[in-house]
Every structure is written in structure tokens, then in C-alpha cells.
PDB file of N, CA and C in Angstrom:
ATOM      1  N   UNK A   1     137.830  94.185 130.276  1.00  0.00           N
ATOM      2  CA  UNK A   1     137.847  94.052 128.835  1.00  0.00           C
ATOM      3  C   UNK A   1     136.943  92.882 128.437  1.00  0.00           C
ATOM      4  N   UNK A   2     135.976  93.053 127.896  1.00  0.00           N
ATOM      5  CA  UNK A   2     134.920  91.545 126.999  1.00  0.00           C
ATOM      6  C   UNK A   2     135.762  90.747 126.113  1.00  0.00           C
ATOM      7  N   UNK A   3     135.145  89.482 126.250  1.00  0.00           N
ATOM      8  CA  UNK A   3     135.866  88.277 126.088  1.00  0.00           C
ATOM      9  C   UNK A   3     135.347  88.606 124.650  1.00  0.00           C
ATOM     10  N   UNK A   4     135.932  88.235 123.884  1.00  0.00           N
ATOM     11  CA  UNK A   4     135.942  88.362 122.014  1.00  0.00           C
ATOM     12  C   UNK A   4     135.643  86.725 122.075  1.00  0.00           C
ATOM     13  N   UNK A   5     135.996  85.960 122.368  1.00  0.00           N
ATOM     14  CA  UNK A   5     135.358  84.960 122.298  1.00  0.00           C
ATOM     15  C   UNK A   5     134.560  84.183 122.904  1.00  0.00           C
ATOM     16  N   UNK A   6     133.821  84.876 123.364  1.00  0.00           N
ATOM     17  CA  UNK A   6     131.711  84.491 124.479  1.00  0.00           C
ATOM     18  C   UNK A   6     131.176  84.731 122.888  1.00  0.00           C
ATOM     19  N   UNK A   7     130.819  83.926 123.199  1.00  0.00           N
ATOM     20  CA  UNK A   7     129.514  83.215 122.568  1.00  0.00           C
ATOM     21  C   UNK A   7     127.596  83.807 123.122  1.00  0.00           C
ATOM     22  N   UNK A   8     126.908  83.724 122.423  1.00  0.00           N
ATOM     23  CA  UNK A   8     125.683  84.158 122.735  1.00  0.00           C
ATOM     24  C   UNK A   8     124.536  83.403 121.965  1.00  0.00           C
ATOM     25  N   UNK A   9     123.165  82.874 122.795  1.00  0.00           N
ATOM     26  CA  UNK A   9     122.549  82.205 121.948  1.00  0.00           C
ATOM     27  C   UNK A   9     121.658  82.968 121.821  1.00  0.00           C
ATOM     28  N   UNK A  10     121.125  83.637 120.287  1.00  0.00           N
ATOM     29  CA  UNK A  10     120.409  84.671 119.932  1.00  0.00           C
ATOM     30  C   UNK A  10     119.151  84.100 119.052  1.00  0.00           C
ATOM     31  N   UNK A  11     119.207  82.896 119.584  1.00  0.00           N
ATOM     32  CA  UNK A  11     117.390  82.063 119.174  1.00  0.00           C
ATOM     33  C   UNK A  11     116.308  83.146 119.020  1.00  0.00           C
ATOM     34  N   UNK A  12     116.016  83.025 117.765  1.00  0.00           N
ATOM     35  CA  UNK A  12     114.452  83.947 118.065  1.00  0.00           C
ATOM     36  C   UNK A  12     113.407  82.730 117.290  1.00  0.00           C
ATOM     37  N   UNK A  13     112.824  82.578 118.383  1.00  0.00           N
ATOM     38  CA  UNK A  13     111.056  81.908 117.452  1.00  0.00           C
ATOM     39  C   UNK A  13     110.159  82.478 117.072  1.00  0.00           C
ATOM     40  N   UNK A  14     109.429  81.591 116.369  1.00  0.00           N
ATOM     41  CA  UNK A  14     108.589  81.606 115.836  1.00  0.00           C
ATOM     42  C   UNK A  14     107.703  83.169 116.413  1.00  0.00           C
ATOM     43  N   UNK A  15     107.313  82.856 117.779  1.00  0.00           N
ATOM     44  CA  UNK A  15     106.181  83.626 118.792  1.00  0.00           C
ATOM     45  C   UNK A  15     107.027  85.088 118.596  1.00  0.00           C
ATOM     46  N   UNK A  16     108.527  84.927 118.938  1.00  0.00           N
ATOM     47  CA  UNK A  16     109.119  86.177 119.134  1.00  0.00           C
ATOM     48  C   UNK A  16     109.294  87.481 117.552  1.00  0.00           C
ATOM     49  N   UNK A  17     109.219  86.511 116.696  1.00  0.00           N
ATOM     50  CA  UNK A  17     109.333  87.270 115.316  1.00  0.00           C
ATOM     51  C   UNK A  17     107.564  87.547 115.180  1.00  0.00           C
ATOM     52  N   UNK A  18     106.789  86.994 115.751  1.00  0.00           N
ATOM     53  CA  UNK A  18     105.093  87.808 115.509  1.00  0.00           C
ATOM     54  C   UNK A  18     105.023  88.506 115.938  1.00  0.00           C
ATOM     55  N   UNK A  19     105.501  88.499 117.178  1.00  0.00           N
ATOM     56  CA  UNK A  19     105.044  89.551 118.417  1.00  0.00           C
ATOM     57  C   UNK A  19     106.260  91.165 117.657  1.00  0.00           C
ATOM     58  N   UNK A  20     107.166  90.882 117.401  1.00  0.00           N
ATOM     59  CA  UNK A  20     107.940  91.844 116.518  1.00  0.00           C
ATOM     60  C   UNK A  20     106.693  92.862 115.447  1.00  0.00           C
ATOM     61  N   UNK A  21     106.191  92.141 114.759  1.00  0.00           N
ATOM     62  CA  UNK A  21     105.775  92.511 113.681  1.00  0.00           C
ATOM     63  C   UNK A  21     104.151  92.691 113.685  1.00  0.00           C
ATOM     64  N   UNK A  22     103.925  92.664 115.033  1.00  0.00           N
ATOM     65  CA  UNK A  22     102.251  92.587 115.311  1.00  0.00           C
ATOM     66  C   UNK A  22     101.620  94.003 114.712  1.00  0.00           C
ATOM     67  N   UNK A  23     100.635  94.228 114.074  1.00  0.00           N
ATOM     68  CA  UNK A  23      99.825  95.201 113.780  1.00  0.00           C
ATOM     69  C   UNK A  23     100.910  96.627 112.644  1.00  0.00           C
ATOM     70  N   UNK A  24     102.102  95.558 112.074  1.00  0.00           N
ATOM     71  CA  UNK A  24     103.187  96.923 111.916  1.00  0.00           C
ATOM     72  C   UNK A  24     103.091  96.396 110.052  1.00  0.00           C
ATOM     73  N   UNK A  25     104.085  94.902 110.423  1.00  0.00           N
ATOM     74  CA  UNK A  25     104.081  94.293 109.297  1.00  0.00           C
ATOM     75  C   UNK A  25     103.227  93.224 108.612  1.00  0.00           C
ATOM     76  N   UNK A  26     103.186  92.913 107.662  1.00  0.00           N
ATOM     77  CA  UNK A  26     101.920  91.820 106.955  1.00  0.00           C
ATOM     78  C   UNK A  26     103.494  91.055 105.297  1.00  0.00           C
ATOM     79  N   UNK A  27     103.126  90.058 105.609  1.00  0.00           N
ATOM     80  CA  UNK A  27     104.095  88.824 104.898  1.00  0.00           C
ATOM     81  C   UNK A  27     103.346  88.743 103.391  1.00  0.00           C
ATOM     82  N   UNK A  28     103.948  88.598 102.046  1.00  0.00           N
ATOM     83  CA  UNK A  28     103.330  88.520 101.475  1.00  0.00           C
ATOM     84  C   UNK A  28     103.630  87.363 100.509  1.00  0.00           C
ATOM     85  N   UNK A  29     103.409  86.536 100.391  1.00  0.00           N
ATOM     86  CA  UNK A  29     104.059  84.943  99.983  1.00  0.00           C
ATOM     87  C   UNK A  29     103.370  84.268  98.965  1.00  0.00           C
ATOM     88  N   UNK A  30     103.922  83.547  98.356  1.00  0.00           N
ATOM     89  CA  UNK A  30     103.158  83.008  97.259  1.00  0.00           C
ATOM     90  C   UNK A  30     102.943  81.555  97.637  1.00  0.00           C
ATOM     91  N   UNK A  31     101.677  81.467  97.171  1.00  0.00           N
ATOM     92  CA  UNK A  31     101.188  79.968  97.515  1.00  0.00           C
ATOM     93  C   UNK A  31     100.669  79.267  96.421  1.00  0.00           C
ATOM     94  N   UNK A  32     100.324  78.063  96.097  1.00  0.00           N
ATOM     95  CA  UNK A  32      99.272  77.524  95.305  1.00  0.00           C
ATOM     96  C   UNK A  32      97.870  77.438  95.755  1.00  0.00           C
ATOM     97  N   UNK A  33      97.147  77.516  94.664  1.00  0.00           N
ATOM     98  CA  UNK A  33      95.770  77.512  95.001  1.00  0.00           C
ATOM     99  C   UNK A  33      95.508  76.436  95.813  1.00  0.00           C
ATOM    100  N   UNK A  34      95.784  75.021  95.630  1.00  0.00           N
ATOM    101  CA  UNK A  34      96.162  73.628  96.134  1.00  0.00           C
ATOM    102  C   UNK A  34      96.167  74.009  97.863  1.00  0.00           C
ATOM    103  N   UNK A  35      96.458  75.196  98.224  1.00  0.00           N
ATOM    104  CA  UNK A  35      96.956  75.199  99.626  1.00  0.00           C
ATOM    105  C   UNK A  35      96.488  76.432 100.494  1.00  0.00           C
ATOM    106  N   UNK A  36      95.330  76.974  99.158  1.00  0.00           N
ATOM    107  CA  UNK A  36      94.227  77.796  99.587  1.00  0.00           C
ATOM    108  C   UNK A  36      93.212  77.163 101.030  1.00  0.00           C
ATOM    109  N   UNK A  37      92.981  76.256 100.860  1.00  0.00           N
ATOM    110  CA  UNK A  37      92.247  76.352 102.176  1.00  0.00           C
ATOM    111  C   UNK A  37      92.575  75.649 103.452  1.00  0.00           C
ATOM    112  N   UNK A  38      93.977  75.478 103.057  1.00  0.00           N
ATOM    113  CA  UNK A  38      95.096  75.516 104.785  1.00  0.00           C
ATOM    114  C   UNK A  38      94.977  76.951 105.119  1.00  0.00           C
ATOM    115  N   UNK A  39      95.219  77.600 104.698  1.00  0.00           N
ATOM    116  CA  UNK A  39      95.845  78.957 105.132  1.00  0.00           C
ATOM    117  C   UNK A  39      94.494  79.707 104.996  1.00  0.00           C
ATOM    118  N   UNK A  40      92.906  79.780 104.399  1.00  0.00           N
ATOM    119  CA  UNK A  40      92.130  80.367 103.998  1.00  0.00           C
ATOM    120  C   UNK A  40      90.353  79.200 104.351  1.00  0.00           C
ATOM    121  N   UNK A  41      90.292  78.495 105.205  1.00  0.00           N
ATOM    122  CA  UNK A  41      89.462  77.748 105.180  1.00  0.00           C
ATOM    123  C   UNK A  41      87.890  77.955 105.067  1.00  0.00           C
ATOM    124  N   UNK A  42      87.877  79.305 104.959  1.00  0.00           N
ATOM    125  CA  UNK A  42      86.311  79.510 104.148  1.00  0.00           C
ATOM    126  C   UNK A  42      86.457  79.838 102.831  1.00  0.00           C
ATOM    127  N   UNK A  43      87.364  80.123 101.999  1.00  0.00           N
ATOM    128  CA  UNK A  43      87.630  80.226 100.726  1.00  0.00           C
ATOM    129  C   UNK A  43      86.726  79.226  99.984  1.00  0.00           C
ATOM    130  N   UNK A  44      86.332  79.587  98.790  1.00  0.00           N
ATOM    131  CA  UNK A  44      85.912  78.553  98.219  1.00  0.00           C
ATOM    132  C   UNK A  44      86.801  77.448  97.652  1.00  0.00           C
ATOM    133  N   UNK A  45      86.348  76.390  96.860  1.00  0.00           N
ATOM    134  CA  UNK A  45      87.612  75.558  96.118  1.00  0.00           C
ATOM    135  C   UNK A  45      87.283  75.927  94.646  1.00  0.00           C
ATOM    136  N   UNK A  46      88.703  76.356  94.566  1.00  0.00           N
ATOM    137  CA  UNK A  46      89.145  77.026  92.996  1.00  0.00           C
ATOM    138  C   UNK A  46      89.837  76.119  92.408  1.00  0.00           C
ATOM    139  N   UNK A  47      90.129  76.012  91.381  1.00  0.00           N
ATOM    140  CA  UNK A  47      91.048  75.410  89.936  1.00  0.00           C
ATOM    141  C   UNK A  47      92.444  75.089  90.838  1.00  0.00           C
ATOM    142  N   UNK A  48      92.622  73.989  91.115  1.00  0.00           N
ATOM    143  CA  UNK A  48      94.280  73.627  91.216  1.00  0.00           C
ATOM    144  C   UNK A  48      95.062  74.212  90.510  1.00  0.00           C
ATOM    145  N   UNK A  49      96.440  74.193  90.887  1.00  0.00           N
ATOM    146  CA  UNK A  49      97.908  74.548  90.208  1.00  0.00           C
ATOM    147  C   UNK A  49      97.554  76.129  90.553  1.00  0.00           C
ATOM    148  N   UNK A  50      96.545  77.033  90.179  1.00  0.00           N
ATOM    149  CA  UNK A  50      96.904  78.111  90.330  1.00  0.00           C
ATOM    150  C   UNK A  50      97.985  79.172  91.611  1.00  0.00           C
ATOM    151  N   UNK A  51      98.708  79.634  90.480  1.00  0.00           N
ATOM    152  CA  UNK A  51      99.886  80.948  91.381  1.00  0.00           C
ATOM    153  C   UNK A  51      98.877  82.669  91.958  1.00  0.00           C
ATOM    154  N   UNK A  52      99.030  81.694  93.264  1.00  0.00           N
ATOM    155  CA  UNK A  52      98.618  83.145  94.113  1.00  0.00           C
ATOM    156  C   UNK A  52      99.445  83.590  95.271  1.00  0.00           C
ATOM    157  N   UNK A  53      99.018  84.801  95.768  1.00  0.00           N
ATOM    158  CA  UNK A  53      99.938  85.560  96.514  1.00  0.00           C
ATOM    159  C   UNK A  53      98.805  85.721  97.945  1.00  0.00           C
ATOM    160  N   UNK A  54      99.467  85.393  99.160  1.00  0.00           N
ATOM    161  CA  UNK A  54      98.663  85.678 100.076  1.00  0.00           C
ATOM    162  C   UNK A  54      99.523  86.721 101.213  1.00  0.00           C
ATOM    163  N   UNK A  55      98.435  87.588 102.166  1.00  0.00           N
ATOM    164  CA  UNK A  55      98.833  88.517 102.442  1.00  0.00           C
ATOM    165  C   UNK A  55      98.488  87.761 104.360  1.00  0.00           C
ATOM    166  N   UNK A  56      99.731  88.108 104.867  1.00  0.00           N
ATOM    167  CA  UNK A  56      99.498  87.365 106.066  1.00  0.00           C
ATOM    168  C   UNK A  56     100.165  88.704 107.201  1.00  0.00           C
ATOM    169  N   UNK A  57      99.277  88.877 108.499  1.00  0.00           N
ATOM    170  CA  UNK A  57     100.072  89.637 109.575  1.00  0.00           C
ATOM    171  C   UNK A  57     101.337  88.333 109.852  1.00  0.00           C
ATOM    172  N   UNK A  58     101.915  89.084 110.829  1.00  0.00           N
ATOM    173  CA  UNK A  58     102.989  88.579 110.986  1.00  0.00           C
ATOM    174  C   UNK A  58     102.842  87.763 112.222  1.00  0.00           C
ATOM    175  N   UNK A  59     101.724  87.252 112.636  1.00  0.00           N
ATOM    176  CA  UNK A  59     101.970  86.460 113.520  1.00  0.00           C
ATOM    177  C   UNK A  59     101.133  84.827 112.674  1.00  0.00           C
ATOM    178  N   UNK A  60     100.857  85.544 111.045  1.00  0.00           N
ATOM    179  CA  UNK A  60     100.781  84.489 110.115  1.00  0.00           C
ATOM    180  C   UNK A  60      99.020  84.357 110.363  1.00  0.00           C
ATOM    181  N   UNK A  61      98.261  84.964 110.479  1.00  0.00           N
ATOM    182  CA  UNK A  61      97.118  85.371 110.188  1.00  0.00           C
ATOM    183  C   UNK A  61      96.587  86.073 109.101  1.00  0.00           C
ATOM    184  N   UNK A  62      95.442  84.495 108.687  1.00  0.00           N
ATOM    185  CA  UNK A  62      95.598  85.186 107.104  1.00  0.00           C
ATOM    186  C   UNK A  62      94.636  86.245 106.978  1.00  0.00           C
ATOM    187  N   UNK A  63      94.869  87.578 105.744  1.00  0.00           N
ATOM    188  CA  UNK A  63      94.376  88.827 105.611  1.00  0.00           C
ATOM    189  C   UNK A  63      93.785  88.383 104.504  1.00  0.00           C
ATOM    190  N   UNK A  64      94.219  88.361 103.591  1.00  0.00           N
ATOM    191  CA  UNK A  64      94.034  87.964 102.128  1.00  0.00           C
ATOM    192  C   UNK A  64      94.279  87.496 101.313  1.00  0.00           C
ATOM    193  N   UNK A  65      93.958  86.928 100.152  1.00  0.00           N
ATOM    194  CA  UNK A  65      94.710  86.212  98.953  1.00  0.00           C
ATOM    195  C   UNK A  65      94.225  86.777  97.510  1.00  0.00           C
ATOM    196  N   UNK A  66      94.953  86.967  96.889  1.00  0.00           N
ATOM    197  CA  UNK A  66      94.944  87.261  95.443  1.00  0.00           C
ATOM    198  C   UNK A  66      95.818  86.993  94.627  1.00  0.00           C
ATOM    199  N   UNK A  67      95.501  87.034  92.906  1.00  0.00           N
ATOM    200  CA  UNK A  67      96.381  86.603  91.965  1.00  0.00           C
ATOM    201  C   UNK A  67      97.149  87.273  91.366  1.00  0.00           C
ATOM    202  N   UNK A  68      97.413  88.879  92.306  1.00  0.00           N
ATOM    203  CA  UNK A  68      98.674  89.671  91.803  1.00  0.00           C
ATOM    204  C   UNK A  68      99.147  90.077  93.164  1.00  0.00           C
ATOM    205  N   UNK A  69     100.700  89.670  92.846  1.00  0.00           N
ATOM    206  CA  UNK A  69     101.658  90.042  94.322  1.00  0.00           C
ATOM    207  C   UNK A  69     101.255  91.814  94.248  1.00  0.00           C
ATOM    208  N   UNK A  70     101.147  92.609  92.845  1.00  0.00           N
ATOM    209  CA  UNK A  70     101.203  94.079  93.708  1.00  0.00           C
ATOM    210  C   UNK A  70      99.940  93.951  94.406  1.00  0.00           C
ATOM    211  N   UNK A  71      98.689  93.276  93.843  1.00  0.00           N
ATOM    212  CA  UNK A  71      97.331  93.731  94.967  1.00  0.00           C
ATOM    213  C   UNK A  71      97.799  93.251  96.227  1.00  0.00           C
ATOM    214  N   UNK A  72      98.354  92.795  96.276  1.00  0.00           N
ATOM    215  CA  UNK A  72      98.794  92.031  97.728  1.00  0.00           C
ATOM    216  C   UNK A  72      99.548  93.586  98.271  1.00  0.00           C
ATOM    217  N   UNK A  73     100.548  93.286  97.916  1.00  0.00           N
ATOM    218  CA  UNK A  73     101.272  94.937  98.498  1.00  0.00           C
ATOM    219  C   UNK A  73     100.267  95.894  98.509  1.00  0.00           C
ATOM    220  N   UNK A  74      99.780  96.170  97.809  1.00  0.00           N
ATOM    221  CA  UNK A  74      98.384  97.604  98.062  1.00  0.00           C
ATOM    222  C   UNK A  74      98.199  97.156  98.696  1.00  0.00           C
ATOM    223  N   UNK A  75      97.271  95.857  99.134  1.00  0.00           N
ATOM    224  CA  UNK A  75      96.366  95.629 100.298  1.00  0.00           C
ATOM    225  C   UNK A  75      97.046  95.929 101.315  1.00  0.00           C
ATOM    226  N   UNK A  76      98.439  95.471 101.617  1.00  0.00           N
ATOM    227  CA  UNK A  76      99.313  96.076 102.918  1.00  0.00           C
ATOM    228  C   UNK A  76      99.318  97.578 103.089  1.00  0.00           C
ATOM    229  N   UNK A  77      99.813  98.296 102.134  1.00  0.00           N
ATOM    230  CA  UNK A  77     100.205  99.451 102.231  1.00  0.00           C
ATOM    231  C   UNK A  77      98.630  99.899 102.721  1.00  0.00           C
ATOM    232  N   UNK A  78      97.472  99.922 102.205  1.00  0.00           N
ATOM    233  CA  UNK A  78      96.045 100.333 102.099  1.00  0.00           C
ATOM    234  C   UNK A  78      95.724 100.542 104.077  1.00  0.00           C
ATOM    235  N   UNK A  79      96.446  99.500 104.330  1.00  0.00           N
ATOM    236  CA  UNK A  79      96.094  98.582 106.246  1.00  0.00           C
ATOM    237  C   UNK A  79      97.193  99.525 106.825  1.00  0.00           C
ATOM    238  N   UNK A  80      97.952 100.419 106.400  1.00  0.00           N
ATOM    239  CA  UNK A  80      98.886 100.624 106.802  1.00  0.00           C
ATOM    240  C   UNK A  80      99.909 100.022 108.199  1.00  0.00           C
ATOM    241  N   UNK A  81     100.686  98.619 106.955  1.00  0.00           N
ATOM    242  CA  UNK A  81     100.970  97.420 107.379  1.00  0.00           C
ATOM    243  C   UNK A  81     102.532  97.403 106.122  1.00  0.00           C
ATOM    244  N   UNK A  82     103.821  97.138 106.651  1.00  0.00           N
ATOM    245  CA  UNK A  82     104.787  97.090 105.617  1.00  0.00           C
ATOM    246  C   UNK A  82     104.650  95.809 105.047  1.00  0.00           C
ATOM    247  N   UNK A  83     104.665  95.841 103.687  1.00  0.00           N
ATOM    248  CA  UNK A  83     104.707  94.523 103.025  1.00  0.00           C
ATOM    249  C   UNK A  83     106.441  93.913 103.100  1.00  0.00           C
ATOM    250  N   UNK A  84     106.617  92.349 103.349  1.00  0.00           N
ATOM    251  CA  UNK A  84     107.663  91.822 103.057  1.00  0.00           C
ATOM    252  C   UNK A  84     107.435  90.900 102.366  1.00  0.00           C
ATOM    253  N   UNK A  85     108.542  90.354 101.778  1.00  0.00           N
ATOM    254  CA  UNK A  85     107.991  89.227 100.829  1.00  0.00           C
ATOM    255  C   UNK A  85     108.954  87.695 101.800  1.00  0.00           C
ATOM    256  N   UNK A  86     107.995  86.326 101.377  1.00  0.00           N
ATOM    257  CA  UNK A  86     108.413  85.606 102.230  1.00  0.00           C
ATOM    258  C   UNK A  86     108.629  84.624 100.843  1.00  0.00           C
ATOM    259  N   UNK A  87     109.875  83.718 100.950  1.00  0.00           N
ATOM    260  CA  UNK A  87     109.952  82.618 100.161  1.00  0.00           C
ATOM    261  C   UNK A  87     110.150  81.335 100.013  1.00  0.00           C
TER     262      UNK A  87
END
């Protein structure tokens, strides 16, 4: 009979949730422009404060960025890639 009370350590990282979602899913998150070229470093430099949406695989490789979350979702769906939203 299993012990009802064992315990299990069900850690998942970082590596293990990409490798999940490699080539399937793409993250779709909102960022500030401010933080456009962490995540985008050939981007040009645009207007601070601006609300954008960036489109990332899931091992957080950036795809794209734009200033409407649905273009973001098209762009996933388009890659045939599930969009999630990250917050």
C-alpha cells in the first residue's frame, strides 16, 4: 500500500520548462519599450514608457515585438507555435 504521506520534490527549471515547449509553444508578454533592447538588441531605440508585447519561444528566444498583444498571437499562431501569455 503507498505511503499517503511521501513527499516528492517536483522542481522543474528554468532549462526543463524550455525544453517542454521547444518549437511547440512561443510566450507572449508585455514589456516596456525601456527594455526593448535587453530582450531585442538590434532593435532600434524607440520613445521610452512605451507598452509593447513581445513574442518569445519558450526557451525565451526572442521572435518578435509589437504594439498589439493580438499581432503577437497571430504571429504565434502564423509559426504554428501556441501562444501563452506570461505576467
Amino acid at each position: 500500500m503507498p505511503d499517503a504521506n511521501k513527499t516528492f520534490d517536483l522542481t522543474v527549471t528554468p532549462q526543463i520548462l524550455a525544453a517542454m515547449g521547444g518549437g511547440e509553444i512561443a510566450y507572449v508578454r508585455a514589456i516596456k519599450s525601456d527594455d526593448l533592447n535587453r530582450l531585442f538588441p538590434q532593435a532600434p531605440e524607440i520613445q521610452p514608457g512605451l507598452d509593447l508585447f513581445a513574442l518569445l519561444g519558450a526557451d525565451g528566444t526572442p521572435i518578435m515585438v509589437t504594439d498589439s498583444r493580438n499581432t503577437a498571437i497571430a504571429n504565434a499562431w502564423e509559426n504554428n507555435l501556441t501562444p501563452v501569455s506570461v505576467h
